[in-house]
PDB file of N, CA and C in Angstrom:
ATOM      1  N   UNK A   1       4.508  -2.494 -10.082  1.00  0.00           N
ATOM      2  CA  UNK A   1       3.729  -1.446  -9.469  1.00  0.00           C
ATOM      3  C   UNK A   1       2.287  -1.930  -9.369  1.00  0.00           C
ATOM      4  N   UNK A   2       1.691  -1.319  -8.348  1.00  0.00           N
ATOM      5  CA  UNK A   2       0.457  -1.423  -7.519  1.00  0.00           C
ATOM      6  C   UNK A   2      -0.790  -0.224  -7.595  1.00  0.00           C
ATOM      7  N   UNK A   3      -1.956  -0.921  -8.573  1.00  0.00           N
ATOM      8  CA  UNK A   3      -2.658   0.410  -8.640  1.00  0.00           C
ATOM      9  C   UNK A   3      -3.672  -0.153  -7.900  1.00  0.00           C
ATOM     10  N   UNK A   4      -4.164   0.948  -6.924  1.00  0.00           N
ATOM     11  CA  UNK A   4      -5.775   0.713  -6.306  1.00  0.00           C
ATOM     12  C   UNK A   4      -6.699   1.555  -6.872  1.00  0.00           C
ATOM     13  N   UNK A   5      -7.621   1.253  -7.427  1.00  0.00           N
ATOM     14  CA  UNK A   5      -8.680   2.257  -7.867  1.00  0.00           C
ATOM     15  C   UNK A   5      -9.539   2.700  -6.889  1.00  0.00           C
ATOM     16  N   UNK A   6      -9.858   3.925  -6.180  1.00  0.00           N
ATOM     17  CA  UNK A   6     -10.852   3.808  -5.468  1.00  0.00           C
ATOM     18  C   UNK A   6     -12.114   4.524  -5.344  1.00  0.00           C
ATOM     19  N   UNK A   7     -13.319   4.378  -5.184  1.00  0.00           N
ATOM     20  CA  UNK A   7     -14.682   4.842  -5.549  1.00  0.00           C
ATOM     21  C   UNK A   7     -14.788   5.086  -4.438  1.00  0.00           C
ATOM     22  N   UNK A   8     -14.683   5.352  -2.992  1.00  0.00           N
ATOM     23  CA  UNK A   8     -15.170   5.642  -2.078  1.00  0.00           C
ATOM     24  C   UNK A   8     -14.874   7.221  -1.374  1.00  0.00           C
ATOM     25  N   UNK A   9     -13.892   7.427  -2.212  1.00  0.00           N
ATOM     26  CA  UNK A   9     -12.938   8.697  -1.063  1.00  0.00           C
ATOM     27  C   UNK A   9     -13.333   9.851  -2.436  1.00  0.00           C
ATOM     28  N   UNK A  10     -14.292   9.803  -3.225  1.00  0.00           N
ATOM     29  CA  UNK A  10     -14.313  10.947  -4.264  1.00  0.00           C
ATOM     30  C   UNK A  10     -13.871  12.594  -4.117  1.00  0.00           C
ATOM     31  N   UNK A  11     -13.769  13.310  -3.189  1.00  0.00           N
ATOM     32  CA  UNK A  11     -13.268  14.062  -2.814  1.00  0.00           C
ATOM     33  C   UNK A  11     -11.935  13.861  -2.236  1.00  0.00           C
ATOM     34  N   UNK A  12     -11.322  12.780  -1.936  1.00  0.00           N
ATOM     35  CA  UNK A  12     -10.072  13.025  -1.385  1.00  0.00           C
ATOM     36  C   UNK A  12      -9.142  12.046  -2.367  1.00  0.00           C
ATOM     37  N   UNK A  13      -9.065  10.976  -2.465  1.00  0.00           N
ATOM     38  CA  UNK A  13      -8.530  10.318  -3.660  1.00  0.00           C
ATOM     39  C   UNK A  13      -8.669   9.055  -4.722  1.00  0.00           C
ATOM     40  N   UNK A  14      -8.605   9.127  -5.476  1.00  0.00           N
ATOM     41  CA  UNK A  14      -9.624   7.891  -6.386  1.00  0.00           C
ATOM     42  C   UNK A  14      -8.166   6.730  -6.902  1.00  0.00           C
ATOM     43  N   UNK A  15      -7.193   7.260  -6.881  1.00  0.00           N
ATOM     44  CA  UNK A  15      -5.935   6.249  -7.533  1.00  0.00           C
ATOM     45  C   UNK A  15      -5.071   6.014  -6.480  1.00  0.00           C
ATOM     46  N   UNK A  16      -4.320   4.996  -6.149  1.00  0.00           N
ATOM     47  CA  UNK A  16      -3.623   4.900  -5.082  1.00  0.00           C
ATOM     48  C   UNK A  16      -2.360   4.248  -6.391  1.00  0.00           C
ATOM     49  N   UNK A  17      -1.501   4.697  -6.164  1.00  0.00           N
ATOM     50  CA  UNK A  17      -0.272   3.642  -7.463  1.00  0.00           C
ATOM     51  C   UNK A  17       1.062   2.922  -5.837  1.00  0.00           C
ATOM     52  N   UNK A  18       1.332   2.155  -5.889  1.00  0.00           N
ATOM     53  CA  UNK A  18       3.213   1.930  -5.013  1.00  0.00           C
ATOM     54  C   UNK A  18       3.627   0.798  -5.400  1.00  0.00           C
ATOM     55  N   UNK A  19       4.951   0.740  -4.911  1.00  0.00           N
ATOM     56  CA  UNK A  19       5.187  -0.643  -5.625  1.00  0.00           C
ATOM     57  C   UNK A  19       5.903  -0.963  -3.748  1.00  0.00           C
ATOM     58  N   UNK A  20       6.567  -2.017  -3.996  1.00  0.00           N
ATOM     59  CA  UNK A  20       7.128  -2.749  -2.451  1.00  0.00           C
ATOM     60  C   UNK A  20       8.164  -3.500  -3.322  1.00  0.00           C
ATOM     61  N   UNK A  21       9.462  -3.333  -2.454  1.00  0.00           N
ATOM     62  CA  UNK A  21      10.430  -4.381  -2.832  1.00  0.00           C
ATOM     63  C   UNK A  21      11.475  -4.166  -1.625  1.00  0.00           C
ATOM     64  N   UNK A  22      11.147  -5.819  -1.538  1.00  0.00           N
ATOM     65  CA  UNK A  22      12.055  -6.147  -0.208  1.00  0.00           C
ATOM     66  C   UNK A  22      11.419  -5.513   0.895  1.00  0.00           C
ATOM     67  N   UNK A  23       9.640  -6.063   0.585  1.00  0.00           N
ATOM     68  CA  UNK A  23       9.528  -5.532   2.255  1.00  0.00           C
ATOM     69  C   UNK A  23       9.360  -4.103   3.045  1.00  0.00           C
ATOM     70  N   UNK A  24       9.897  -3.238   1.574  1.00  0.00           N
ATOM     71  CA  UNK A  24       9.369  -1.771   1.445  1.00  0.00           C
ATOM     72  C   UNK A  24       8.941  -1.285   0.797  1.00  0.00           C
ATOM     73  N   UNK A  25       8.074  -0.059   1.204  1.00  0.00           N
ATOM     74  CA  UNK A  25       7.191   0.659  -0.001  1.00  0.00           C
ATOM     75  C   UNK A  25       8.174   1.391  -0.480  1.00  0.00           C
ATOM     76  N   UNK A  26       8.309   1.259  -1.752  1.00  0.00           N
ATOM     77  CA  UNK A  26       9.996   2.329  -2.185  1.00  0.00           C
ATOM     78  C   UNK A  26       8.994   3.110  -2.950  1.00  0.00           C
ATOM     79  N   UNK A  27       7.791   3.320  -3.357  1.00  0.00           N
ATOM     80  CA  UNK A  27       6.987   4.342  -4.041  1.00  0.00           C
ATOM     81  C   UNK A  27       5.798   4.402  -3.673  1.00  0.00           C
ATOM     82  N   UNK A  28       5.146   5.116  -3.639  1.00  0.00           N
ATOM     83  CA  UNK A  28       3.415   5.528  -3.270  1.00  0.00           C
ATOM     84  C   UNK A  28       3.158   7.214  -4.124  1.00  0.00           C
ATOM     85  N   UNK A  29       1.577   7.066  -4.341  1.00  0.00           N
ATOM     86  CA  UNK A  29       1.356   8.023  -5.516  1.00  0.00           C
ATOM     87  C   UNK A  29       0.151   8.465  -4.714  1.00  0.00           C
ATOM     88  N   UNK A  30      -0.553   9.201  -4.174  1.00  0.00           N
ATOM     89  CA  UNK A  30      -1.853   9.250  -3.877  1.00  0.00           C
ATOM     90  C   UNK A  30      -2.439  10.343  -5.352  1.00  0.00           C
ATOM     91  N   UNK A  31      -3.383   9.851  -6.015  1.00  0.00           N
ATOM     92  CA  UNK A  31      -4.000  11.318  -7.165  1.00  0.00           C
ATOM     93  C   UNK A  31      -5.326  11.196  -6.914  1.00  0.00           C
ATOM     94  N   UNK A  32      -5.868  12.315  -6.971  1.00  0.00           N
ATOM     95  CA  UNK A  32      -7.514  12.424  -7.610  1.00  0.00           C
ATOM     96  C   UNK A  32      -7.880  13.154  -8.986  1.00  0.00           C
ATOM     97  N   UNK A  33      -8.233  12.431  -9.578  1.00  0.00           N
ATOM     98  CA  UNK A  33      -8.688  13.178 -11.339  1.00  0.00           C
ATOM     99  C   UNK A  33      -6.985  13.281 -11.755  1.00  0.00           C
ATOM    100  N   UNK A  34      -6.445  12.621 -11.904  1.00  0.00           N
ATOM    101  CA  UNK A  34      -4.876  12.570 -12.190  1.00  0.00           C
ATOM    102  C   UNK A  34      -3.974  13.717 -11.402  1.00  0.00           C
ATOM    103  N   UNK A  35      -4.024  14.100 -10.653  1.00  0.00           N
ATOM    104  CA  UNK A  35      -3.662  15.396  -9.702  1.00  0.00           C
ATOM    105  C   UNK A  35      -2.775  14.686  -8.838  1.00  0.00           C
ATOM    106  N   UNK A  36      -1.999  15.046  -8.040  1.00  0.00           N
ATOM    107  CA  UNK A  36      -1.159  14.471  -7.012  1.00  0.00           C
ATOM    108  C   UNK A  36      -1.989  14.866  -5.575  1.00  0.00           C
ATOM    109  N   UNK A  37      -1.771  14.064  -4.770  1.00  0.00           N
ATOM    110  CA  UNK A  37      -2.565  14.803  -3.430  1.00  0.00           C
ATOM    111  C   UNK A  37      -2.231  13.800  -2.309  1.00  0.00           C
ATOM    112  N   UNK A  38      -2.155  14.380  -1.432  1.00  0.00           N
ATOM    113  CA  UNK A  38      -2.251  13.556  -0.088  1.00  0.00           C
ATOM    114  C   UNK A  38      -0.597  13.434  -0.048  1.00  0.00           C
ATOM    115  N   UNK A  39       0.063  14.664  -0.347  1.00  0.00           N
ATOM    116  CA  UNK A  39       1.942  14.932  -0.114  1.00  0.00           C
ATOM    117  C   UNK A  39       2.119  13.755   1.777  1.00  0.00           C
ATOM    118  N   UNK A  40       1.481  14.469   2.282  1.00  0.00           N
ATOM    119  CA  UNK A  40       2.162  14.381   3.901  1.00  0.00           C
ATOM    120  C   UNK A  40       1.948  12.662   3.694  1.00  0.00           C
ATOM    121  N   UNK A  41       0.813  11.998   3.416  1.00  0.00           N
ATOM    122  CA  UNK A  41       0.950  10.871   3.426  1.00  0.00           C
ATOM    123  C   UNK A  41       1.628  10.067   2.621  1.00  0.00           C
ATOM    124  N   UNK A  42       2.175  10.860   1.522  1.00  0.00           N
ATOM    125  CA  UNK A  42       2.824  10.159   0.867  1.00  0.00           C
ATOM    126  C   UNK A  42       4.346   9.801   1.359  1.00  0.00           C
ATOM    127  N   UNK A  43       4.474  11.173   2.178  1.00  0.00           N
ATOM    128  CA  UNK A  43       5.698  11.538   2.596  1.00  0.00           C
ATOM    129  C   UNK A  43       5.828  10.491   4.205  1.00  0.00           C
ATOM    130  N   UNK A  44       4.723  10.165   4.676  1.00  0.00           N
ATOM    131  CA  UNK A  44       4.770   9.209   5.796  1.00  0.00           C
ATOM    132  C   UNK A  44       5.171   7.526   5.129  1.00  0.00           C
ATOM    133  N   UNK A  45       4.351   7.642   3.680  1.00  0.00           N
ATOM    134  CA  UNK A  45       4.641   5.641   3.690  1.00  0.00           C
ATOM    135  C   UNK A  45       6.008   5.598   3.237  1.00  0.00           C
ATOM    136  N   UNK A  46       6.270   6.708   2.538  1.00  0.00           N
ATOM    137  CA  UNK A  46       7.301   6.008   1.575  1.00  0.00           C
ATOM    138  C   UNK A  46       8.584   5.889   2.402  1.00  0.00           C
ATOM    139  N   UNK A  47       9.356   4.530   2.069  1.00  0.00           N
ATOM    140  CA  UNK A  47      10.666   3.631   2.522  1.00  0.00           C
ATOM    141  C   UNK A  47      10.041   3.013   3.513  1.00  0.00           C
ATOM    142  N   UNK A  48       8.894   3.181   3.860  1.00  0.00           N
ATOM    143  CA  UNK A  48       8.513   2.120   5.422  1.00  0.00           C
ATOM    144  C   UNK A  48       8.439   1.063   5.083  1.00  0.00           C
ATOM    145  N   UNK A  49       8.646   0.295   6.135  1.00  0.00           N
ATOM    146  CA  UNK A  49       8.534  -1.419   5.835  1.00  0.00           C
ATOM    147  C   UNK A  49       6.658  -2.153   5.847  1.00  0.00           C
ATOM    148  N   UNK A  50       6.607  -2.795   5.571  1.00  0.00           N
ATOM    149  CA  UNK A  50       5.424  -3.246   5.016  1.00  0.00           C
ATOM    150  C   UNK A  50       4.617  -3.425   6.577  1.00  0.00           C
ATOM    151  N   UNK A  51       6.115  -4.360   6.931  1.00  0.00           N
ATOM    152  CA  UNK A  51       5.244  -5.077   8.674  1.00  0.00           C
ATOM    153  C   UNK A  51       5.483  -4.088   9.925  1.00  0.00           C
ATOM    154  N   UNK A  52       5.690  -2.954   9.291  1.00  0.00           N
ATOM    155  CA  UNK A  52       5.282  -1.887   9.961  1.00  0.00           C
ATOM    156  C   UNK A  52       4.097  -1.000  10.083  1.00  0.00           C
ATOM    157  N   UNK A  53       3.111  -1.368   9.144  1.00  0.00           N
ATOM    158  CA  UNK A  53       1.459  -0.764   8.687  1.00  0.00           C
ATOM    159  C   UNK A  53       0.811  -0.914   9.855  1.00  0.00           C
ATOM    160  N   UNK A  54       0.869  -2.288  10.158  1.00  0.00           N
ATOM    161  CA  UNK A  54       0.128  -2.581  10.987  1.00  0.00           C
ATOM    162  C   UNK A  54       0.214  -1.788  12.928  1.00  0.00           C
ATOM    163  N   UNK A  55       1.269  -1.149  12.766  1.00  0.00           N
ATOM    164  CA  UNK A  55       1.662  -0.343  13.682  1.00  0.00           C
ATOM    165  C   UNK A  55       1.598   1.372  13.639  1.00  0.00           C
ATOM    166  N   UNK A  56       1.048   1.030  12.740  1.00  0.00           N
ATOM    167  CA  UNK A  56       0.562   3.169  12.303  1.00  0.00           C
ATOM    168  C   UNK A  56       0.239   3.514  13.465  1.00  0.00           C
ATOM    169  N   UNK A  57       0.845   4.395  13.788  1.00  0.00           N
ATOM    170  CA  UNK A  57      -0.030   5.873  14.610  1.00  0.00           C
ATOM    171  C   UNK A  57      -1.042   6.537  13.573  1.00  0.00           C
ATOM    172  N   UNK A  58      -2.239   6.084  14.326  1.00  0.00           N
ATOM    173  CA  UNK A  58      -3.329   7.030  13.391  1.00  0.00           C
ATOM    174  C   UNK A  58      -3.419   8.601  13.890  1.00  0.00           C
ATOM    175  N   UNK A  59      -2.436   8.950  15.003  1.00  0.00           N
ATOM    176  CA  UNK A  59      -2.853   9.978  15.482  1.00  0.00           C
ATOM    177  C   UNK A  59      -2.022  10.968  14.569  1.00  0.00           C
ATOM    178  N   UNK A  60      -0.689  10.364  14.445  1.00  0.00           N
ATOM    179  CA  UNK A  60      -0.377  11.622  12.840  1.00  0.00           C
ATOM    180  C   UNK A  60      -1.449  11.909  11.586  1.00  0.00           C
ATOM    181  N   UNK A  61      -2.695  11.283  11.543  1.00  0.00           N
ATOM    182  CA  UNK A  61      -2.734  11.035  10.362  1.00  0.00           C
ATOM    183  C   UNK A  61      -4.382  11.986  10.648  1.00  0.00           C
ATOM    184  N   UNK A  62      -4.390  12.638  10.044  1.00  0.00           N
ATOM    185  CA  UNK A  62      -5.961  13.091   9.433  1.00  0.00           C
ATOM    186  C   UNK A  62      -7.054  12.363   9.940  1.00  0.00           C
ATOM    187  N   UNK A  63      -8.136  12.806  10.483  1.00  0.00           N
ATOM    188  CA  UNK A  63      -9.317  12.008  10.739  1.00  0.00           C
ATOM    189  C   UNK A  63      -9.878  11.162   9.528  1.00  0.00           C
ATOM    190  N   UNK A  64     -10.143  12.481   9.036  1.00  0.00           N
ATOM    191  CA  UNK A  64     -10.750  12.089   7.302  1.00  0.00           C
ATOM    192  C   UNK A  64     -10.314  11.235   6.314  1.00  0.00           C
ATOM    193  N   UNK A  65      -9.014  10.582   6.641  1.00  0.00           N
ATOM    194  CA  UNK A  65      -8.136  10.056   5.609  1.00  0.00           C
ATOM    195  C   UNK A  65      -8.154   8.534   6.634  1.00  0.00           C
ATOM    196  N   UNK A  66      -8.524   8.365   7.503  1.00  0.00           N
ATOM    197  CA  UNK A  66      -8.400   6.985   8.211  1.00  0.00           C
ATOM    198  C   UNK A  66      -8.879   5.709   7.909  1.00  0.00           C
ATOM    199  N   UNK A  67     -10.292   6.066   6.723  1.00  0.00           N
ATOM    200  CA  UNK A  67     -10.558   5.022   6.120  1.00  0.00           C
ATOM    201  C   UNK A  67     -10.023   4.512   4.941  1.00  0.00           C
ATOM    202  N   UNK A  68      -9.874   5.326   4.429  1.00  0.00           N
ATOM    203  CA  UNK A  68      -8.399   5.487   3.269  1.00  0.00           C
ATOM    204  C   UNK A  68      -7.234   4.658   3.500  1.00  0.00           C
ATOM    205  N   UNK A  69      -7.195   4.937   4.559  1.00  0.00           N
ATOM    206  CA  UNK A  69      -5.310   4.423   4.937  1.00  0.00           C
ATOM    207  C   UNK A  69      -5.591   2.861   5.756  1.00  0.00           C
ATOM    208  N   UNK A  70      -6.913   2.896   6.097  1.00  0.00           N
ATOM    209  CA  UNK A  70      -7.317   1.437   6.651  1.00  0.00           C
ATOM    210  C   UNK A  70      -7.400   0.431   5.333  1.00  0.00           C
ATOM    211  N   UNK A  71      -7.917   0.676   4.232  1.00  0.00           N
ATOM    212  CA  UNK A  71      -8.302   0.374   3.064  1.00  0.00           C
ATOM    213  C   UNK A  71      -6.857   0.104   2.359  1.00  0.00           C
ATOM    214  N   UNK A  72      -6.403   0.867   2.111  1.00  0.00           N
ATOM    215  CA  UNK A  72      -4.643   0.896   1.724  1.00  0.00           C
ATOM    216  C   UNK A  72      -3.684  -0.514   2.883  1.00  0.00           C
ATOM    217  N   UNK A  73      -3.702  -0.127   3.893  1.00  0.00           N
ATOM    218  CA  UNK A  73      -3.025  -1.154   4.940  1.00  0.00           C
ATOM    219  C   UNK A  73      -3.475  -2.573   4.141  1.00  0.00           C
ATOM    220  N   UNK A  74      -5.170  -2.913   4.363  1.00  0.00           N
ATOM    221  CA  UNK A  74      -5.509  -4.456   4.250  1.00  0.00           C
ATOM    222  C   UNK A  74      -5.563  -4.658   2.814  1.00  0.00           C
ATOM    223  N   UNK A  75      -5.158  -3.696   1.664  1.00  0.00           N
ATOM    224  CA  UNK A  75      -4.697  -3.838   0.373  1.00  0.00           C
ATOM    225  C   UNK A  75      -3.070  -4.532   0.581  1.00  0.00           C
ATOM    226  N   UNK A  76      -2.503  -3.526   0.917  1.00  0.00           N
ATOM    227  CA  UNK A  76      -0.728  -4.279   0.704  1.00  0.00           C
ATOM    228  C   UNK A  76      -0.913  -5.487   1.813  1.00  0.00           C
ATOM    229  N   UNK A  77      -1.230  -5.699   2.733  1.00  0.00           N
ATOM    230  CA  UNK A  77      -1.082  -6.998   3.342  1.00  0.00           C
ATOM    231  C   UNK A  77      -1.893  -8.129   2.925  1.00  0.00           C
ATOM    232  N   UNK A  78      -3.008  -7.962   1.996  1.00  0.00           N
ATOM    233  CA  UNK A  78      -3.213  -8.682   1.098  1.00  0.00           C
ATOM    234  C   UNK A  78      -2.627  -8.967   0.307  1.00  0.00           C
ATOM    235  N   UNK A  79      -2.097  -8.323  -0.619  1.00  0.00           N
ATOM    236  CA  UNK A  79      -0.880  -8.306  -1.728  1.00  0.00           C
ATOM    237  C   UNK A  79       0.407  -9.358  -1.531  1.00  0.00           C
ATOM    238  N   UNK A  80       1.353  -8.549   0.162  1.00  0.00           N
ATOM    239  CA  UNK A  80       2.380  -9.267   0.300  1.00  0.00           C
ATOM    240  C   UNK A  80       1.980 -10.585   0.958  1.00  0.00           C
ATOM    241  N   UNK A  81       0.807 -11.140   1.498  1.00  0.00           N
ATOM    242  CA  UNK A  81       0.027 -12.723   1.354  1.00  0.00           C
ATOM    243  C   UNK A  81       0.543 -12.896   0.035  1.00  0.00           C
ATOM    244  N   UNK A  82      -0.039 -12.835  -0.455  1.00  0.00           N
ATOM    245  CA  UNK A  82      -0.247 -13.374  -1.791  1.00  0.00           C
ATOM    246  C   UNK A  82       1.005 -13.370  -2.600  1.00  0.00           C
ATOM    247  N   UNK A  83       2.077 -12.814  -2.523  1.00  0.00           N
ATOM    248  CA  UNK A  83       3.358 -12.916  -2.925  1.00  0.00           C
ATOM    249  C   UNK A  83       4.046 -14.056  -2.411  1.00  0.00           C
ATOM    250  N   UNK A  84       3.756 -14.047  -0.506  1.00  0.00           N
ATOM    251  CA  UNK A  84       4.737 -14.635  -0.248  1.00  0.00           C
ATOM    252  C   UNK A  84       4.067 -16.564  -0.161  1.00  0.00           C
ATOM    253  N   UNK A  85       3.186 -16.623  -0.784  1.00  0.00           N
ATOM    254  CA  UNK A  85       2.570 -17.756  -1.096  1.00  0.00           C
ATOM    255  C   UNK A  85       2.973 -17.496  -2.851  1.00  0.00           C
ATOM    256  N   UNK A  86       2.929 -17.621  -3.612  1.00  0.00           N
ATOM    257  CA  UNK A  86       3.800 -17.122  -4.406  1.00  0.00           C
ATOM    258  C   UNK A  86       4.974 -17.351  -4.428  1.00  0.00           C
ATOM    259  N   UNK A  87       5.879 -17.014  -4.069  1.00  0.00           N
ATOM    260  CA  UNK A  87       7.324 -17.155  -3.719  1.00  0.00           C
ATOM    261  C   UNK A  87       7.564 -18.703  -3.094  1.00  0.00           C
ATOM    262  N   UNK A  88       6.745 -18.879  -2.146  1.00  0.00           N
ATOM    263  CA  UNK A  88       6.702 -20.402  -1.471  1.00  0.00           C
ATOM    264  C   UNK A  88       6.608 -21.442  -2.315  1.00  0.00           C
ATOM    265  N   UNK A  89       5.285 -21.157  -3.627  1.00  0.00           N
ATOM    266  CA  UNK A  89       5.125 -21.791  -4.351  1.00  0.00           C
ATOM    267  C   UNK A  89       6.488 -22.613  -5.354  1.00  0.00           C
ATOM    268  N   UNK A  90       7.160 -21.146  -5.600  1.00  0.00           N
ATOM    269  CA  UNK A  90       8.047 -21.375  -6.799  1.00  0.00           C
ATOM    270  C   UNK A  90       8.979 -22.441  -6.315  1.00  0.00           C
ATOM    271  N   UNK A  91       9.482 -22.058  -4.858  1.00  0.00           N
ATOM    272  CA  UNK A  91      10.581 -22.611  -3.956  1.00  0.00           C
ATOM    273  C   UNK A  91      10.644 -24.297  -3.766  1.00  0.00           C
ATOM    274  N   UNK A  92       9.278 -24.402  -3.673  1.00  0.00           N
ATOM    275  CA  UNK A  92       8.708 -25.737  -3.780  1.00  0.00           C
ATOM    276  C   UNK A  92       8.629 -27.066  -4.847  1.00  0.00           C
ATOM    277  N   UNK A  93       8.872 -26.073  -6.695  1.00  0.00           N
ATOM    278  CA  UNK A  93       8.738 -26.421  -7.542  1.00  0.00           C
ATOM    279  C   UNK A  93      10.059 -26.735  -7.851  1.00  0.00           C
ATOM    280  N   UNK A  94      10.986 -25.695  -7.556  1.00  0.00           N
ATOM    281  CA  UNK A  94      12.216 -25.893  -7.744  1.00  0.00           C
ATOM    282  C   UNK A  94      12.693 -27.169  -6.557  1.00  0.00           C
ATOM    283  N   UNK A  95      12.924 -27.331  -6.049  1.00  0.00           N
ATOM    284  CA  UNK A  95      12.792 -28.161  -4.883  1.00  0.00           C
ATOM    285  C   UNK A  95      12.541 -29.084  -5.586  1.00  0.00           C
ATOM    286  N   UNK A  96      11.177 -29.368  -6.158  1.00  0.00           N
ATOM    287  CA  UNK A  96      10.702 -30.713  -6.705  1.00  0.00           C
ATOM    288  C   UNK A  96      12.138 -31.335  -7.831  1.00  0.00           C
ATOM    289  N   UNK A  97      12.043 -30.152  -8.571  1.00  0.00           N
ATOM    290  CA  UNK A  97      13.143 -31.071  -9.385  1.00  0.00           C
ATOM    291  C   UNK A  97      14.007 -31.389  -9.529  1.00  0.00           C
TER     292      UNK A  97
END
């Protein structure tokens, strides 16, 4: 699992938690002050595929929440970089020997 802390959205949400496996978000948490919040969006990511973010309709989505969810997007596609270099890595090692 995947926590984002965030300082920018103080009124709308400060913790972001999900995890991804296989390419999907199989969990997402939005809270502020430990509270649950942001249902509809939670209810939009979850089971989507990762290389599907990049294809959001922002027009479902809240004005107010767009920097949020821009911030969130170039978080997990940072992340799954970094996995799948990661994963390449291991493949490589094994390989070696």
């Amino acid at each position: 699992m995947e926590i984002i802390k965030l300082k920018d959205y103080p009124e709308i949400c400060d913790k972001i938690d999900f995890d991804i496996k296989d390419g999907k978000i199989i969990y997402i948490n939005f809270s502020l002050n430990g509270k649950n919040v942001l249902i509809d969006l939670k209810n939009l990511f979850t089971e989507m595929e990762v290389s599907a973010f990049s294809e959001i309709s922002f027009k479902d989505i809240d004005e107010k929440y767009h920097p949020l969810v821009n911030e969130l997007i170039k978080y997990i596609e940072k992340s799954e970089r970094n996995n799948l270099i990661k994963k390449k890595i291991i493949q490589m090692k094994h390989k070696n020997l």
